[in-house]
PDB file of N, CA and C in Angstrom:
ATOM      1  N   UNK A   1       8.443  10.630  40.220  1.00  0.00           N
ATOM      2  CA  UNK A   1       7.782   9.346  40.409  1.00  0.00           C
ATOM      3  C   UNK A   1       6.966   8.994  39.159  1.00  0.00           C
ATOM      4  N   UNK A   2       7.243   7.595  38.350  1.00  0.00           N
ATOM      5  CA  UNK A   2       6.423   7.193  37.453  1.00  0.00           C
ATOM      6  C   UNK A   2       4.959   6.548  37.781  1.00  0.00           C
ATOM      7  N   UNK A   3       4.264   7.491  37.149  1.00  0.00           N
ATOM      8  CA  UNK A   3       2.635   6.889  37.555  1.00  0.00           C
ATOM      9  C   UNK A   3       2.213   5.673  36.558  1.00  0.00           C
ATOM     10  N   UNK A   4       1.738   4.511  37.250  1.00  0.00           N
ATOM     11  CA  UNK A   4       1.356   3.138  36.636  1.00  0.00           C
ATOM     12  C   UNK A   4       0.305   3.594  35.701  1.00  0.00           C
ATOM     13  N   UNK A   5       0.712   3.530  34.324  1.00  0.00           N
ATOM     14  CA  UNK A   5      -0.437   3.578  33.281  1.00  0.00           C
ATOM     15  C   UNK A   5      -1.781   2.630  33.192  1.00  0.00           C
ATOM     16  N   UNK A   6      -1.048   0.983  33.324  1.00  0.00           N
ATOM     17  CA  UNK A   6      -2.018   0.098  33.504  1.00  0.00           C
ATOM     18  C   UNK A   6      -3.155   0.116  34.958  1.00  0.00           C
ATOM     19  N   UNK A   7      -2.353   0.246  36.347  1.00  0.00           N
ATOM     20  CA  UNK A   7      -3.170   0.233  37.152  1.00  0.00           C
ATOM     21  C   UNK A   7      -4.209   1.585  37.171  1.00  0.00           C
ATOM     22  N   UNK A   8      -4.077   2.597  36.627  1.00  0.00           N
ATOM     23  CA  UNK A   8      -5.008   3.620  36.394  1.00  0.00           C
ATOM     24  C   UNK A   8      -5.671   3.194  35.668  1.00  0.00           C
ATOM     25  N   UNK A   9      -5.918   2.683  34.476  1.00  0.00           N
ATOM     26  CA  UNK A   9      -6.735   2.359  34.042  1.00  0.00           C
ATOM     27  C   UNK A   9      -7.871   1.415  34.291  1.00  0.00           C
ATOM     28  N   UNK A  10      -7.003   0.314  35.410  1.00  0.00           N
ATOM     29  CA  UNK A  10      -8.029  -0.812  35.958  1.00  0.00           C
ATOM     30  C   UNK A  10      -8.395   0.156  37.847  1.00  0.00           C
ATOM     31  N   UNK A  11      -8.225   1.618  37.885  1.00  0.00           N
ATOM     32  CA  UNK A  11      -8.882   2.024  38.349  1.00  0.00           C
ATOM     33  C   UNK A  11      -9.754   3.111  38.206  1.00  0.00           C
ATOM     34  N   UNK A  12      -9.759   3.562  36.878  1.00  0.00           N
ATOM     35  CA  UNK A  12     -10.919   4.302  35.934  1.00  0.00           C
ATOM     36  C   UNK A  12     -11.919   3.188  35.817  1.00  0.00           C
ATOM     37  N   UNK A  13     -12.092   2.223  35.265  1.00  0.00           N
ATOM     38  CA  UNK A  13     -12.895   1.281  35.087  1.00  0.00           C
ATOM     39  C   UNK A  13     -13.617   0.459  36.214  1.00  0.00           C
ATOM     40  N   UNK A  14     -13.034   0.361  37.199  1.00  0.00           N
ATOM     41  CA  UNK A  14     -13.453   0.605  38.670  1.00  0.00           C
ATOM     42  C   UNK A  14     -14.149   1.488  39.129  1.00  0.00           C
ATOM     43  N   UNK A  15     -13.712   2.359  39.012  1.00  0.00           N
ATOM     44  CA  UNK A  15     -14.933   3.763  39.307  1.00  0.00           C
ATOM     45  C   UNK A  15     -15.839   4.006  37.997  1.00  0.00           C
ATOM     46  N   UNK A  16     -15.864   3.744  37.031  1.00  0.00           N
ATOM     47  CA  UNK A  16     -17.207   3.514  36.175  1.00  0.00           C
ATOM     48  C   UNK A  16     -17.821   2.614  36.595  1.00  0.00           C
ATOM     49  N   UNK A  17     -17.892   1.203  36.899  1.00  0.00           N
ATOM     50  CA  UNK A  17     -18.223   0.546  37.682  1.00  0.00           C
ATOM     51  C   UNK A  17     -19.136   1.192  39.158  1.00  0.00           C
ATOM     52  N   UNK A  18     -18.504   1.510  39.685  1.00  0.00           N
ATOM     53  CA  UNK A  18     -19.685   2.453  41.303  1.00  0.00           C
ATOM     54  C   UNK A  18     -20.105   3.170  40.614  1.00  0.00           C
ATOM     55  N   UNK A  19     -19.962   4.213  39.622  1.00  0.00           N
ATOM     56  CA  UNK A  19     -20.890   5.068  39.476  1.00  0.00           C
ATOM     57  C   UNK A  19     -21.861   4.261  38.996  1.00  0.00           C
ATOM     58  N   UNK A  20     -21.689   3.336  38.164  1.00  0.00           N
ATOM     59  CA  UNK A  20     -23.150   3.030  37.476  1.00  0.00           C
ATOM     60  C   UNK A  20     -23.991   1.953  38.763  1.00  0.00           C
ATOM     61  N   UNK A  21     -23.551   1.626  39.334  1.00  0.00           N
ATOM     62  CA  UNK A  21     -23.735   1.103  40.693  1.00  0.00           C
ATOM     63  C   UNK A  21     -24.779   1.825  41.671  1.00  0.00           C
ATOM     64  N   UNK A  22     -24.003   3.006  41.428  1.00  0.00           N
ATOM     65  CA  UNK A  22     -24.784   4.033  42.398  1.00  0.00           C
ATOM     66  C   UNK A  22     -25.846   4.592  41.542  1.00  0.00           C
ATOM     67  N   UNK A  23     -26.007   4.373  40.448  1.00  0.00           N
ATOM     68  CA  UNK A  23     -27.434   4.830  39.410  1.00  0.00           C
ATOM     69  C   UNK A  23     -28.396   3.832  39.598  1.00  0.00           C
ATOM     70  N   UNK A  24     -28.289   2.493  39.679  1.00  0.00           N
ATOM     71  CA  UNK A  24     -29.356   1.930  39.461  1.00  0.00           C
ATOM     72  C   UNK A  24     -28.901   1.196  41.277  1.00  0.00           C
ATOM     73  N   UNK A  25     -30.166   0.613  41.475  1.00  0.00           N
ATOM     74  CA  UNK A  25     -30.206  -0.863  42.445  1.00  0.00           C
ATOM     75  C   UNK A  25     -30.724  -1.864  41.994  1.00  0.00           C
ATOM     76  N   UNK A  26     -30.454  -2.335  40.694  1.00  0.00           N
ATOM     77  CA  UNK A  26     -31.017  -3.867  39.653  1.00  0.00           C
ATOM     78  C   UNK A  26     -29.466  -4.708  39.921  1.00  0.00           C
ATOM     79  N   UNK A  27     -29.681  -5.438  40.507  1.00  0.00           N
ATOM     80  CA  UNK A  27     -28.533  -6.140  40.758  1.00  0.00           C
ATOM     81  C   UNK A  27     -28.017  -6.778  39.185  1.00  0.00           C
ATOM     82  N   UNK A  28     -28.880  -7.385  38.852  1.00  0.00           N
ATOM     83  CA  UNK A  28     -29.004  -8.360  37.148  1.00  0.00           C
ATOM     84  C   UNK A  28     -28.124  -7.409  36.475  1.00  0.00           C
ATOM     85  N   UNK A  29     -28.597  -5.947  36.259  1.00  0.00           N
ATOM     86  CA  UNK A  29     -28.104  -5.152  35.140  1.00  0.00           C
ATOM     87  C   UNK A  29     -26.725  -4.636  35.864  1.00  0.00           C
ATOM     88  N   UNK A  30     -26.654  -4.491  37.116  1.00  0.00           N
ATOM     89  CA  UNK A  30     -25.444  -4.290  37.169  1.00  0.00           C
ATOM     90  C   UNK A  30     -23.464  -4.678  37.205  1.00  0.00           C
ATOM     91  N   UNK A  31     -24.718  -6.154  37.091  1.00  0.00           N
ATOM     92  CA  UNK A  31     -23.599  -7.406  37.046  1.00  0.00           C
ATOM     93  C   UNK A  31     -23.774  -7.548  35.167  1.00  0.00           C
ATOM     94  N   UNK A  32     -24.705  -7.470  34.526  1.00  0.00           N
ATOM     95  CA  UNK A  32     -24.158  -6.991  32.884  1.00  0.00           C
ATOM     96  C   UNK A  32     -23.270  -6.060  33.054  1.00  0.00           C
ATOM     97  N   UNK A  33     -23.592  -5.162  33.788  1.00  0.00           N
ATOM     98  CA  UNK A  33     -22.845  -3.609  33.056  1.00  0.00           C
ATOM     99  C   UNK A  33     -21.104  -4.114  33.125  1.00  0.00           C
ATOM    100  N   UNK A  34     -21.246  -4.717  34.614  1.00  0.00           N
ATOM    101  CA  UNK A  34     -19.762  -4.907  34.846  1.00  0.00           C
ATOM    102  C   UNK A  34     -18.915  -6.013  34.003  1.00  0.00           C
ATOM    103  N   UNK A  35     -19.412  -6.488  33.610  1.00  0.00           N
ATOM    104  CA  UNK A  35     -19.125  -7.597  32.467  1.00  0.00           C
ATOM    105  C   UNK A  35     -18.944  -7.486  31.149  1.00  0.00           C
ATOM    106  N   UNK A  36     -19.652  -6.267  30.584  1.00  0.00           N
ATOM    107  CA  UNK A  36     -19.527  -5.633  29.600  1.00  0.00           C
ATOM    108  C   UNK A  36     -18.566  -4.705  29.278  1.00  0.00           C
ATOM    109  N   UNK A  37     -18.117  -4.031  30.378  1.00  0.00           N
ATOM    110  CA  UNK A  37     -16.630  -2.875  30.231  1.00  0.00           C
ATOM    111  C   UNK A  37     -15.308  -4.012  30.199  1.00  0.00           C
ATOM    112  N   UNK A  38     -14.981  -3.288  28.591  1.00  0.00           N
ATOM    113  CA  UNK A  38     -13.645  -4.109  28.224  1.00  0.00           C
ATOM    114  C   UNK A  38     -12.701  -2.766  27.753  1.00  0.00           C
ATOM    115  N   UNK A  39     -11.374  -3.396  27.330  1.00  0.00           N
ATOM    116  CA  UNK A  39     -10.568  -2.301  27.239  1.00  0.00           C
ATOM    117  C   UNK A  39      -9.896  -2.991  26.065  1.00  0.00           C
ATOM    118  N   UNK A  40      -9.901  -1.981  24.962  1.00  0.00           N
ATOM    119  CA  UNK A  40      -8.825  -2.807  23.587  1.00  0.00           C
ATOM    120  C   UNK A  40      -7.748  -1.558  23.481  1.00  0.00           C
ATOM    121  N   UNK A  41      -6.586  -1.762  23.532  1.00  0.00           N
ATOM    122  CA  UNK A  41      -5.286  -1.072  23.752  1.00  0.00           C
ATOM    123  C   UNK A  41      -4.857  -0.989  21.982  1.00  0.00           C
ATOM    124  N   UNK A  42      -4.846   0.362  21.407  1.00  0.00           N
ATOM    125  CA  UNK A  42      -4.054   0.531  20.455  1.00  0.00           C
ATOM    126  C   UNK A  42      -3.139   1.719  20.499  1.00  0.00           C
ATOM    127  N   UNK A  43      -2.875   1.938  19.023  1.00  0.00           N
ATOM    128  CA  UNK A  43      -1.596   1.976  18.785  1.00  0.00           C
ATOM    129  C   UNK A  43      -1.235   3.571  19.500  1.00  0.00           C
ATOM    130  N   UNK A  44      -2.331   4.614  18.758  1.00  0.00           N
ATOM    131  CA  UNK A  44      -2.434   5.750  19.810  1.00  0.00           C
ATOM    132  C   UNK A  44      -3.336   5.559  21.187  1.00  0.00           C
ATOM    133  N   UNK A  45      -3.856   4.948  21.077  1.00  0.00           N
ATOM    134  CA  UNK A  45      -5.649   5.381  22.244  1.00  0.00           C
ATOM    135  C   UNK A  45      -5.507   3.961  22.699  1.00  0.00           C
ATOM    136  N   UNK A  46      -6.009   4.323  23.817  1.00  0.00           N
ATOM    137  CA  UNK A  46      -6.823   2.564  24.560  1.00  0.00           C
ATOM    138  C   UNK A  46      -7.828   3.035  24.397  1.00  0.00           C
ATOM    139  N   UNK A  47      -9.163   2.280  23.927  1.00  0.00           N
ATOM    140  CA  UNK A  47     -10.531   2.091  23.809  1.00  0.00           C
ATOM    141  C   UNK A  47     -11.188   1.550  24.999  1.00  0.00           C
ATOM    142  N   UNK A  48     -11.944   2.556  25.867  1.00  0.00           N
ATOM    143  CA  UNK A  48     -12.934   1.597  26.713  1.00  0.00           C
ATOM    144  C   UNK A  48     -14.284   1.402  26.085  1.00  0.00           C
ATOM    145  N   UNK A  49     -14.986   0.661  26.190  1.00  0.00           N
ATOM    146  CA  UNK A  49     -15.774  -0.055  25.314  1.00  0.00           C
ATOM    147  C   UNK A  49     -16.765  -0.902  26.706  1.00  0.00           C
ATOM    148  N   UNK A  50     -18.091  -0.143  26.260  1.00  0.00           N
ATOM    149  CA  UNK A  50     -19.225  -0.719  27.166  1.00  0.00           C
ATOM    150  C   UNK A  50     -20.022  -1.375  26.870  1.00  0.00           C
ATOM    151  N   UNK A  51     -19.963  -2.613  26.366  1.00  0.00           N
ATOM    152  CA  UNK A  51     -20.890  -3.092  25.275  1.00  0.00           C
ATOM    153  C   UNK A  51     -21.243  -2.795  23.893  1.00  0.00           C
ATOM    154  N   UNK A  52     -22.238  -2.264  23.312  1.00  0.00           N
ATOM    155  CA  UNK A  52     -21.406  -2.033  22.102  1.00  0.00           C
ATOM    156  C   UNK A  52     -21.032  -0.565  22.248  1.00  0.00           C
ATOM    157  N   UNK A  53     -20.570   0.157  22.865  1.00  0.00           N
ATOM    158  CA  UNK A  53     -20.671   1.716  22.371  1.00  0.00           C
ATOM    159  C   UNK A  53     -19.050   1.950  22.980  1.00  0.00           C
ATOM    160  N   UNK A  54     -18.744   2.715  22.496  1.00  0.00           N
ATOM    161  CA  UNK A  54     -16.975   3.367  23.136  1.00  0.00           C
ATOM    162  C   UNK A  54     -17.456   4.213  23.890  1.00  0.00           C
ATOM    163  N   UNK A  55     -17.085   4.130  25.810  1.00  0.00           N
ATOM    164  CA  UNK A  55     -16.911   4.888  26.595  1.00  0.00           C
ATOM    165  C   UNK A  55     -16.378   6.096  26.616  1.00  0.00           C
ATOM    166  N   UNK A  56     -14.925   5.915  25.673  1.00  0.00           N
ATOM    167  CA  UNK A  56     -14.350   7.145  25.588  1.00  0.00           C
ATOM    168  C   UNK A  56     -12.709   6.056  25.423  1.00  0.00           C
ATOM    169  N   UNK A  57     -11.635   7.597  25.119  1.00  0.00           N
ATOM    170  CA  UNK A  57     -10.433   7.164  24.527  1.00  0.00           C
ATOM    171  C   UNK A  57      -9.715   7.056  25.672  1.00  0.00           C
ATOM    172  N   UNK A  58      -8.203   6.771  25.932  1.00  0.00           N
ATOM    173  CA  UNK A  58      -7.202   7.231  26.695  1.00  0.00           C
ATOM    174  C   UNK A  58      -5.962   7.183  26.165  1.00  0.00           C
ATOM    175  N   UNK A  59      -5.468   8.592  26.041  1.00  0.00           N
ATOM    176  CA  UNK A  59      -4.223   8.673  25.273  1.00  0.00           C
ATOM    177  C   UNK A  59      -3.027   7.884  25.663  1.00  0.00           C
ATOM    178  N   UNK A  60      -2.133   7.010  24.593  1.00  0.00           N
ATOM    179  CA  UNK A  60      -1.308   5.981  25.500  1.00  0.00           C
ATOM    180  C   UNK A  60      -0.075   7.008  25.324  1.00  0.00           C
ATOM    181  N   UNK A  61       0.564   7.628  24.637  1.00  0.00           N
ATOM    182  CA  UNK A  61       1.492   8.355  24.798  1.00  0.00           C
ATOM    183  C   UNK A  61       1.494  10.040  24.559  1.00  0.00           C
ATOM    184  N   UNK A  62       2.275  10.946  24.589  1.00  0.00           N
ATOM    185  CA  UNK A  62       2.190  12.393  24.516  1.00  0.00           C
ATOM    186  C   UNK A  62       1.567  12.571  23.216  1.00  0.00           C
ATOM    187  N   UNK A  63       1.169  13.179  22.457  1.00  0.00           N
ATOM    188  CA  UNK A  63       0.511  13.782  21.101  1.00  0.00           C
ATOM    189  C   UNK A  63      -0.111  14.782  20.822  1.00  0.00           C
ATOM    190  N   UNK A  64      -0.592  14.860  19.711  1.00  0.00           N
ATOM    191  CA  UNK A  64      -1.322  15.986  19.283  1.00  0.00           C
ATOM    192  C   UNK A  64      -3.128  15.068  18.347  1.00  0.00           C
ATOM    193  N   UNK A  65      -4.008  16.170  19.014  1.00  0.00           N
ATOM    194  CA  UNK A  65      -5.234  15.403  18.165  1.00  0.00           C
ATOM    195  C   UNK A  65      -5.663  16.741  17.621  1.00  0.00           C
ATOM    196  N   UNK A  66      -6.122  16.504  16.366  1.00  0.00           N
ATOM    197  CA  UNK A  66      -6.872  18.026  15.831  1.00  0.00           C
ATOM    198  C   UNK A  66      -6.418  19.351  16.175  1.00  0.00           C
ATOM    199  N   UNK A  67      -4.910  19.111  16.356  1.00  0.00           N
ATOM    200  CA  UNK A  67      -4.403  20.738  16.735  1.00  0.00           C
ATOM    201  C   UNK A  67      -3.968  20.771  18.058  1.00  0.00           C
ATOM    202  N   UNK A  68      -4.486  20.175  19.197  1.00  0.00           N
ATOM    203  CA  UNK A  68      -4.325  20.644  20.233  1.00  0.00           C
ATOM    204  C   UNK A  68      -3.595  19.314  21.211  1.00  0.00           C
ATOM    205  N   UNK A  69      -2.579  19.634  21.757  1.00  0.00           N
ATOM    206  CA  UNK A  69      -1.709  18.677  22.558  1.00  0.00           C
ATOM    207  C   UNK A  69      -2.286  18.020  23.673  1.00  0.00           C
ATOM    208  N   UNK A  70      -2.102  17.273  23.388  1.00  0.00           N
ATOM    209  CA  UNK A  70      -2.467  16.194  25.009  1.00  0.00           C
ATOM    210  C   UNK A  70      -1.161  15.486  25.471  1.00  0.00           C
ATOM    211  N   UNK A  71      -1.587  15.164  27.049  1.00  0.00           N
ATOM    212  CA  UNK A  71      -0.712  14.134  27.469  1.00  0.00           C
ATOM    213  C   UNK A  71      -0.895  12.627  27.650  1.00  0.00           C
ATOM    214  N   UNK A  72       0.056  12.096  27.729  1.00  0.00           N
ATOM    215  CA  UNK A  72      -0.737  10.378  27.628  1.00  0.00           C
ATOM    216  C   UNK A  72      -1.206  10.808  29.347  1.00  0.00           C
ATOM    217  N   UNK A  73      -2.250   9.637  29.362  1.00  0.00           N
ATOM    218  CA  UNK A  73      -3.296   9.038  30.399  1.00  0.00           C
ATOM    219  C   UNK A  73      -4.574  10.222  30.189  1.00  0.00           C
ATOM    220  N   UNK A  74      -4.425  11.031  28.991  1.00  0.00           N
ATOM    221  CA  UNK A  74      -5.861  12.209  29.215  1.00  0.00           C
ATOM    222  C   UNK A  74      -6.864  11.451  28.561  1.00  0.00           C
ATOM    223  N   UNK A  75      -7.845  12.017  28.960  1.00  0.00           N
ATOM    224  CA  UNK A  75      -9.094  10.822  28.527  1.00  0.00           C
ATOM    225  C   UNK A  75      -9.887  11.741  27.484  1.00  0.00           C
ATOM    226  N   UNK A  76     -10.598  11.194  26.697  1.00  0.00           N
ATOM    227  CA  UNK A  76     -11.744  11.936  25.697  1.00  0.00           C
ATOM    228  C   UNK A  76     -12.623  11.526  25.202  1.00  0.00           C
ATOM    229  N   UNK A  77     -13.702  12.295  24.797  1.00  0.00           N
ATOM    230  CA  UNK A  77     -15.082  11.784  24.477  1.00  0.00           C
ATOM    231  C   UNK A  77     -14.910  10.920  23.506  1.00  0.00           C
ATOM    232  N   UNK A  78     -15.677  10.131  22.852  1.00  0.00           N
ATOM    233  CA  UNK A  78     -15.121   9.160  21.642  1.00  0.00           C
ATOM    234  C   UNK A  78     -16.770   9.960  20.646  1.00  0.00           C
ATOM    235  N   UNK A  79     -15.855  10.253  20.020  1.00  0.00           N
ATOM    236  CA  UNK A  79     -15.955  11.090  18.150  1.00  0.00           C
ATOM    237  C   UNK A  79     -17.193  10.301  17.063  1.00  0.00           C
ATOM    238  N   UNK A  80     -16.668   8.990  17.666  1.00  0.00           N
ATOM    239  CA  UNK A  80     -17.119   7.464  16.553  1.00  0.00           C
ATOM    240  C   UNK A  80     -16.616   6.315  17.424  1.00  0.00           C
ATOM    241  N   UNK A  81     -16.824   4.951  16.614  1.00  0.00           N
ATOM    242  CA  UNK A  81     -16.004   4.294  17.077  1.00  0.00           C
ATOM    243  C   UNK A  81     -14.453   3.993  16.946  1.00  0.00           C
ATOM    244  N   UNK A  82     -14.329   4.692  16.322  1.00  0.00           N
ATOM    245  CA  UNK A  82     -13.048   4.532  15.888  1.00  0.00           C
ATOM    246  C   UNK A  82     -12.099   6.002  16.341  1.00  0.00           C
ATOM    247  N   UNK A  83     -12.504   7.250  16.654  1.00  0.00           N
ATOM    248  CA  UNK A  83     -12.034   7.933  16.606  1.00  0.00           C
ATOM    249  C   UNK A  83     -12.296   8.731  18.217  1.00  0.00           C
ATOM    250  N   UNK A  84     -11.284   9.634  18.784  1.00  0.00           N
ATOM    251  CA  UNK A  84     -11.732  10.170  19.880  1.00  0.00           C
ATOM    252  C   UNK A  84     -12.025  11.932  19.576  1.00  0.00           C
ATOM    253  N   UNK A  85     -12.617  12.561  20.213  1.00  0.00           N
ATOM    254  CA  UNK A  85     -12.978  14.029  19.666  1.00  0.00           C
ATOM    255  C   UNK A  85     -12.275  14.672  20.375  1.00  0.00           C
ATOM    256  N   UNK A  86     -11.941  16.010  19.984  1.00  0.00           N
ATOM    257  CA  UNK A  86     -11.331  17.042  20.074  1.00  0.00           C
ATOM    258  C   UNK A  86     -11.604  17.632  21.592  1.00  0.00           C
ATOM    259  N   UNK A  87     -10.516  17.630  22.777  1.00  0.00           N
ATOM    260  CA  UNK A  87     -10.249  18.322  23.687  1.00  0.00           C
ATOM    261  C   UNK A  87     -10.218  16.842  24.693  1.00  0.00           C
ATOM    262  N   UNK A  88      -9.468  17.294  25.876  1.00  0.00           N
ATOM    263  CA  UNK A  88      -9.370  16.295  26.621  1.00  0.00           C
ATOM    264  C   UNK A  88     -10.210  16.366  28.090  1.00  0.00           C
ATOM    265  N   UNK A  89     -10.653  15.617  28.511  1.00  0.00           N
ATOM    266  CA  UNK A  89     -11.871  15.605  29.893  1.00  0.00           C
ATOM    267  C   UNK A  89     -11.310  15.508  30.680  1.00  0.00           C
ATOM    268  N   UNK A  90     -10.472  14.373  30.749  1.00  0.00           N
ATOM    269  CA  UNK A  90      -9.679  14.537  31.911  1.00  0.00           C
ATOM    270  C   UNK A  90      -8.115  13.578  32.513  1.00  0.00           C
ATOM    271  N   UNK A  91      -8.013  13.067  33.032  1.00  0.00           N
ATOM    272  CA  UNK A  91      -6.856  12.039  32.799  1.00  0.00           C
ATOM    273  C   UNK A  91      -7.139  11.695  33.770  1.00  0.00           C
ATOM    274  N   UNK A  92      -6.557  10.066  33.416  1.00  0.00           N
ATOM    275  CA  UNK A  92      -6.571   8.712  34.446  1.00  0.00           C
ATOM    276  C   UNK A  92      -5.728   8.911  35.952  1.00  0.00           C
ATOM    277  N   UNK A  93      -4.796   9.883  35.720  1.00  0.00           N
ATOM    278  CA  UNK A  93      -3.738  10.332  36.451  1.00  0.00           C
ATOM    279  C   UNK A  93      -4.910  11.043  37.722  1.00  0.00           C
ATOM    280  N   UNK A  94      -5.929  12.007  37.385  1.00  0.00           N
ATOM    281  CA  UNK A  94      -6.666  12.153  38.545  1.00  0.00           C
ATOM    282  C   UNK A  94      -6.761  11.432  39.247  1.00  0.00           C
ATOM    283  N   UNK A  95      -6.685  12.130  40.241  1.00  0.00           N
ATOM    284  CA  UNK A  95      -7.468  11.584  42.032  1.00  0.00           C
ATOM    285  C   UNK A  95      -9.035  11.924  41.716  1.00  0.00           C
ATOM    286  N   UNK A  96     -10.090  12.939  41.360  1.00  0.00           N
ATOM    287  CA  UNK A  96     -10.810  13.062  41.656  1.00  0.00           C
ATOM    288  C   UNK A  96     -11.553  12.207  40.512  1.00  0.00           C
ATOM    289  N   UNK A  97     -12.719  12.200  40.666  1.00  0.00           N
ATOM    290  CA  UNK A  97     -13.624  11.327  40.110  1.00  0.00           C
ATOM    291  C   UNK A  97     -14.707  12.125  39.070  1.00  0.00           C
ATOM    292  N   UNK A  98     -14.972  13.664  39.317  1.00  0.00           N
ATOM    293  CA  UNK A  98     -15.793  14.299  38.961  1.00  0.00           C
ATOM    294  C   UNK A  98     -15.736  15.011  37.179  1.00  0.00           C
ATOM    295  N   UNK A  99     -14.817  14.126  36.607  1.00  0.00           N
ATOM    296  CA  UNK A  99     -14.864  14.565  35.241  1.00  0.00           C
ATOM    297  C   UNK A  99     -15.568  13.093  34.263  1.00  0.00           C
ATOM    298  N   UNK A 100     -16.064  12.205  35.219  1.00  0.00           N
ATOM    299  CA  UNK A 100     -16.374  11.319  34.350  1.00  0.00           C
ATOM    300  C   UNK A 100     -17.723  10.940  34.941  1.00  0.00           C
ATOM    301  N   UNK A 101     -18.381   9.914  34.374  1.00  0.00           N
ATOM    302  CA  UNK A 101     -19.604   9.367  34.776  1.00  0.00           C
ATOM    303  C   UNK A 101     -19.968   7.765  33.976  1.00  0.00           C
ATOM    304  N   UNK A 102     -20.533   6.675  34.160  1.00  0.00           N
ATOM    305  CA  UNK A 102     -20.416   5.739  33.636  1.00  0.00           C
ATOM    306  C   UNK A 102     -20.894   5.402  32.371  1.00  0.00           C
ATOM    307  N   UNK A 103     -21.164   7.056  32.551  1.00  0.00           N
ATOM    308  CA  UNK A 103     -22.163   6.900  30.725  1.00  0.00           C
ATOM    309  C   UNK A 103     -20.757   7.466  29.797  1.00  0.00           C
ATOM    310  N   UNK A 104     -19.947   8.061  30.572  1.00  0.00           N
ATOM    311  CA  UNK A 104     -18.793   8.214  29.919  1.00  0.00           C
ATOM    312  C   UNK A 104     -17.509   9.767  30.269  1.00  0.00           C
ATOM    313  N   UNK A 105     -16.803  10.073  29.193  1.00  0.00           N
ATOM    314  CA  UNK A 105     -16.449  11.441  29.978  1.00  0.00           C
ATOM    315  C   UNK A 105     -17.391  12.642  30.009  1.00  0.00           C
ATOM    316  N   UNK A 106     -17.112  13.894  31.028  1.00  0.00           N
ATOM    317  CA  UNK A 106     -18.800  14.342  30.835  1.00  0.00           C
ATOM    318  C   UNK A 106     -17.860  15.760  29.477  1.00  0.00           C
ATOM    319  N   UNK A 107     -18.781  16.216  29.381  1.00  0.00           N
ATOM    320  CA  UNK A 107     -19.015  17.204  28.304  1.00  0.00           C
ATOM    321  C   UNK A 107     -18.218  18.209  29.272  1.00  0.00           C
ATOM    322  N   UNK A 108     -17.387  18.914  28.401  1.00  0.00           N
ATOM    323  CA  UNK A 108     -16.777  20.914  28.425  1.00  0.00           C
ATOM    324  C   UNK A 108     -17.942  21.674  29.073  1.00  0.00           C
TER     325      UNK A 108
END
């Protein structure tokens, strides 16, 4: 069975969304926050992007970063803005929710 690349992603961003939901009760800031998560799709990585800062990467196809193989939909800390760092957190492909947080992917 082929897993939908796009709809995982508009349900990663969904669940960043509740989590940061479930951090604050400021209605104002949470209707910024949600307004502020955008997604710019390149050539290796999709970029989620929270205003100004990169959420983190998501690999669009199979590869290699700094040595070590990933699969597309694995997610990773973002390095810079431009770049994602070394090891993968977790992938969009999860069911569970507990490798990420709205501040971003969590740390090894």
């Amino acid at each position: 069975m082929k897993q939908d690349f796009g709809k995982n992603i508009e349900r990663l961003i969904e669940n960043i969304k509740v989590d940061y939901a479930k951090w604050t009760t400021w209605e104002e800031g949470i209707e910024r926050f949600n307004k502020g998560v955008t997604v710019k799709i390149g050539r290796k990585y999709t970029k989620v992007i929270q205003g100004n800062s990169v959420w983190g990467f998501i690999a669009n196809e199979d590869g290699v970063l700094k040595g070590v193989p990933y699969k597309k939909g694995d997610v990773f800390k973002a390095a810079g803005w431009a770049s994602p760092a070394k090891w993968q957190r977790g992938s969009i492909f999860d069911k569970g929710t507990n490798w990420f947080a709205w501040t971003g992917p969590r740390y090894l």
